[in-house]
C-alpha atoms as a PDB file:
ATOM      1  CA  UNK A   1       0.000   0.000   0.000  1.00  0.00           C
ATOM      2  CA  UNK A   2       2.930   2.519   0.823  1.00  0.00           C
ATOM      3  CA  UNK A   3       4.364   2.804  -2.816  1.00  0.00           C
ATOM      4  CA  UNK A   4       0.595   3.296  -4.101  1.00  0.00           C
ATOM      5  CA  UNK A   5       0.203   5.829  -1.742  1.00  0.00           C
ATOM      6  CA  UNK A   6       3.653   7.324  -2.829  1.00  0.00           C
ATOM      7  CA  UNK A   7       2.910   7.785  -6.104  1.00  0.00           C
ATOM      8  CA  UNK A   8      -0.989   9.314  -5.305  1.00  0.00           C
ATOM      9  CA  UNK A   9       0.733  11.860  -3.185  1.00  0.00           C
ATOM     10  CA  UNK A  10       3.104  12.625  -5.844  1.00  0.00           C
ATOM     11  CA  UNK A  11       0.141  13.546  -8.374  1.00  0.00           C
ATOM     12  CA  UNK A  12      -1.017  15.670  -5.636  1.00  0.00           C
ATOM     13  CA  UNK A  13       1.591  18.059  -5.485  1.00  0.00           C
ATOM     14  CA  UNK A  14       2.489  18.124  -8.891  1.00  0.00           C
ATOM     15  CA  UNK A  15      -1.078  19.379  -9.069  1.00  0.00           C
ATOM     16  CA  UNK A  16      -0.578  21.950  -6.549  1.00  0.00           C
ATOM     17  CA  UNK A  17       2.934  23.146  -8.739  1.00  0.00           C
ATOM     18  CA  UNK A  18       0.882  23.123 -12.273  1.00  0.00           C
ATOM     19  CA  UNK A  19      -1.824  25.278 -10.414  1.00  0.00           C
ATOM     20  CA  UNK A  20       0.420  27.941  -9.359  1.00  0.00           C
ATOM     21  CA  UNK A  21       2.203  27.789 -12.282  1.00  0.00           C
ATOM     22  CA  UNK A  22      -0.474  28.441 -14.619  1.00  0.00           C
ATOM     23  CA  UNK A  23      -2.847  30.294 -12.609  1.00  0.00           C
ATOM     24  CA  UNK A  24      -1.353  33.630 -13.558  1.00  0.00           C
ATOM     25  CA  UNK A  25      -2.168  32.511 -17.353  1.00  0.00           C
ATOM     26  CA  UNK A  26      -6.153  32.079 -15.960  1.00  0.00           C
ATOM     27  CA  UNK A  27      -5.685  27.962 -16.211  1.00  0.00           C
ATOM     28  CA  UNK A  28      -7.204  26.476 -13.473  1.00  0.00           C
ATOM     29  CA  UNK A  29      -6.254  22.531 -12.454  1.00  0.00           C
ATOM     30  CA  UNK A  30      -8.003  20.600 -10.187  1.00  0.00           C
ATOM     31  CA  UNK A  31      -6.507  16.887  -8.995  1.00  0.00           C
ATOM     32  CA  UNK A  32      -9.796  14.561  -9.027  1.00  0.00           C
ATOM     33  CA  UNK A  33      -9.120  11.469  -7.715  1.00  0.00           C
ATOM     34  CA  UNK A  34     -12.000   8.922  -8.761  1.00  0.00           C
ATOM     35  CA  UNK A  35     -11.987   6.176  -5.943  1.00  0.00           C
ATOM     36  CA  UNK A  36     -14.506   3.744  -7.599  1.00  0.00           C
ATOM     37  CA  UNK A  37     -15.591   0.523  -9.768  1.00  0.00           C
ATOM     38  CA  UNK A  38     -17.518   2.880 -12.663  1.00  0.00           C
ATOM     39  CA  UNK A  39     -20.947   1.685 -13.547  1.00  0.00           C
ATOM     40  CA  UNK A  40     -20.100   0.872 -17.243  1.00  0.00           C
ATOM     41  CA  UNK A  41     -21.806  -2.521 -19.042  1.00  0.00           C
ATOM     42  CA  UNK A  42     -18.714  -4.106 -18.925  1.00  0.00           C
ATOM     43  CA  UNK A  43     -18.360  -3.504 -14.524  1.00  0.00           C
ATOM     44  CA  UNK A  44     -22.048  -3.558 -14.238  1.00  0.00           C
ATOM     45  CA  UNK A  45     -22.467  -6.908 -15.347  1.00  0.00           C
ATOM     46  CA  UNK A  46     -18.831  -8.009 -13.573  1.00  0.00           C
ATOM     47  CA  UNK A  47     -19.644  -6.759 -10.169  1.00  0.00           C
ATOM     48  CA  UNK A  48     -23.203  -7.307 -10.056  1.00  0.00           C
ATOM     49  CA  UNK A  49     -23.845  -7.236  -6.250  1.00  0.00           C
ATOM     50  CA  UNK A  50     -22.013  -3.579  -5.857  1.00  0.00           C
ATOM     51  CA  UNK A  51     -23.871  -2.457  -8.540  1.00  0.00           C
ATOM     52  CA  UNK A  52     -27.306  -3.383  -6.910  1.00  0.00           C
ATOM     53  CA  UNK A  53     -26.349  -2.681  -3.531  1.00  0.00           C
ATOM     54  CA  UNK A  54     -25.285   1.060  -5.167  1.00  0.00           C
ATOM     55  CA  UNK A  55     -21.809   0.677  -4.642  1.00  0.00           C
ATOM     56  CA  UNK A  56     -20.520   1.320  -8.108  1.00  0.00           C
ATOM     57  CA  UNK A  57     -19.526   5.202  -9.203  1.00  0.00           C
ATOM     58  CA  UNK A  58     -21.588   6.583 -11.297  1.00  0.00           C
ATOM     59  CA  UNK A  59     -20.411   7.538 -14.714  1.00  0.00           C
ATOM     60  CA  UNK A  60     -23.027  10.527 -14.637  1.00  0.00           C
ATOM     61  CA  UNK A  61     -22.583  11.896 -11.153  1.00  0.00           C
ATOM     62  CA  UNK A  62     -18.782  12.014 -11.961  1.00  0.00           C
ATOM     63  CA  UNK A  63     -19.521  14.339 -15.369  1.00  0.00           C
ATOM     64  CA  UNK A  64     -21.958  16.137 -13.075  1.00  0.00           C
ATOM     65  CA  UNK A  65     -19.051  16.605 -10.621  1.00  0.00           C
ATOM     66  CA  UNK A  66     -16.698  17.588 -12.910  1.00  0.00           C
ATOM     67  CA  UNK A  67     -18.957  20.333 -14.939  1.00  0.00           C
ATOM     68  CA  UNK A  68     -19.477  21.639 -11.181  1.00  0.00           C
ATOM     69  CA  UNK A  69     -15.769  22.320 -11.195  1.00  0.00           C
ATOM     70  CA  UNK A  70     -16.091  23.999 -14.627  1.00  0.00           C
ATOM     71  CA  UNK A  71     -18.903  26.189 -13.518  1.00  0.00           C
ATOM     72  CA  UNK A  72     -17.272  27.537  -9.997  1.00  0.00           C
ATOM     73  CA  UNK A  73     -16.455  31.049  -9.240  1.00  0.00           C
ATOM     74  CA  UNK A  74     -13.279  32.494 -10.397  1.00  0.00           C
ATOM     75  CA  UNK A  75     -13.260  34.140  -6.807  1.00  0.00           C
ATOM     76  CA  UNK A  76     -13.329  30.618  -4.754  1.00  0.00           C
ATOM     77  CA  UNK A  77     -11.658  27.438  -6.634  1.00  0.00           C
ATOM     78  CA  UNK A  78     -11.260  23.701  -5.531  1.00  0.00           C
ATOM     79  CA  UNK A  79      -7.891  22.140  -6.527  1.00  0.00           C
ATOM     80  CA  UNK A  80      -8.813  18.719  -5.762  1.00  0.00           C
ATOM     81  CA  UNK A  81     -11.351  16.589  -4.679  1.00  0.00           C
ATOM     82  CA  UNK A  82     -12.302  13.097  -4.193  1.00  0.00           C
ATOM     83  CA  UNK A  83     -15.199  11.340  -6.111  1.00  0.00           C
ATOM     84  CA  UNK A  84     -16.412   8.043  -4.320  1.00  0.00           C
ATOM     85  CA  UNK A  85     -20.188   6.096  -4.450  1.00  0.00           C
ATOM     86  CA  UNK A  86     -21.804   7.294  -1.101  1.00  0.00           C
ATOM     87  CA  UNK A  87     -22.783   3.026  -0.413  1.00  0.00           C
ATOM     88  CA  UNK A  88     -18.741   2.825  -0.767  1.00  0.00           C
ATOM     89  CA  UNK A  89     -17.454   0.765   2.419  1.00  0.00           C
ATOM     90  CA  UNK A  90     -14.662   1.374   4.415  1.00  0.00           C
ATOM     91  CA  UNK A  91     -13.556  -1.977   5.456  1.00  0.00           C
ATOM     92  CA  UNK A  92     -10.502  -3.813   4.458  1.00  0.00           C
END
C-alpha cells in the first residue's frame, strides 16, 4: 500500500505546482481522484452485487461533478477533490 500511496501523493503536489504555475495565465487545475468501480456494461455486469447494492460510481454523477468544477467562481476554486459512491465501504 505505501508505494501506491507514494505515487498518489506525488500527483497531488504536482497538481498543486501546475496550479500555481499556470494560474497567472487564468488555467485552473483541479486533482480529481475517482476512488470507484464505474458503472459501465462491462463492470455492471462483472460486479453485479455492488452495482445493486449502489456501490458502483456513477459515470453521470462524476460528469456532473466535474462540470461543477467547470462552472465555480473564479473568486473561490477547488484544486482537488475526491469522487467516491456514497454506499462505498470502508472496510478492508
Amino acid at each position: 500500500m505505501a508505494q501506491f500511496a507514494c505515487g498518489k501523493f506525488a500527483l497531488r503536489g504536482l497538481s498543486q505546482s501546475v496550479a500555481r504555475e499556470y494560474q497567472p495565465q487564468g488555467i485552473h487545475v483541479v486533482h480529481v481522484r475517482i476512488d470507484a468501480i464505474l458503472d459501465t456494461p462491462s463492470y455492471k455486469a462483472r460486479f453485479a452485487s455492488q452495482n445493486e447494492a449502489g456501490e458502483l460510481g456513477s459515470c453521470d454523477e462524476i460528469a456532473n461533478t466535474y462540470y461543477a468544477l467547470y462552472q465555480q467562481s473564479l473568486r473561490c476554486l477547488s484544486n482537488e477533490i475526491d469522487v467516491r459512491p456514497f454506499q462505498e465501504k470502508w472496510s478492508c
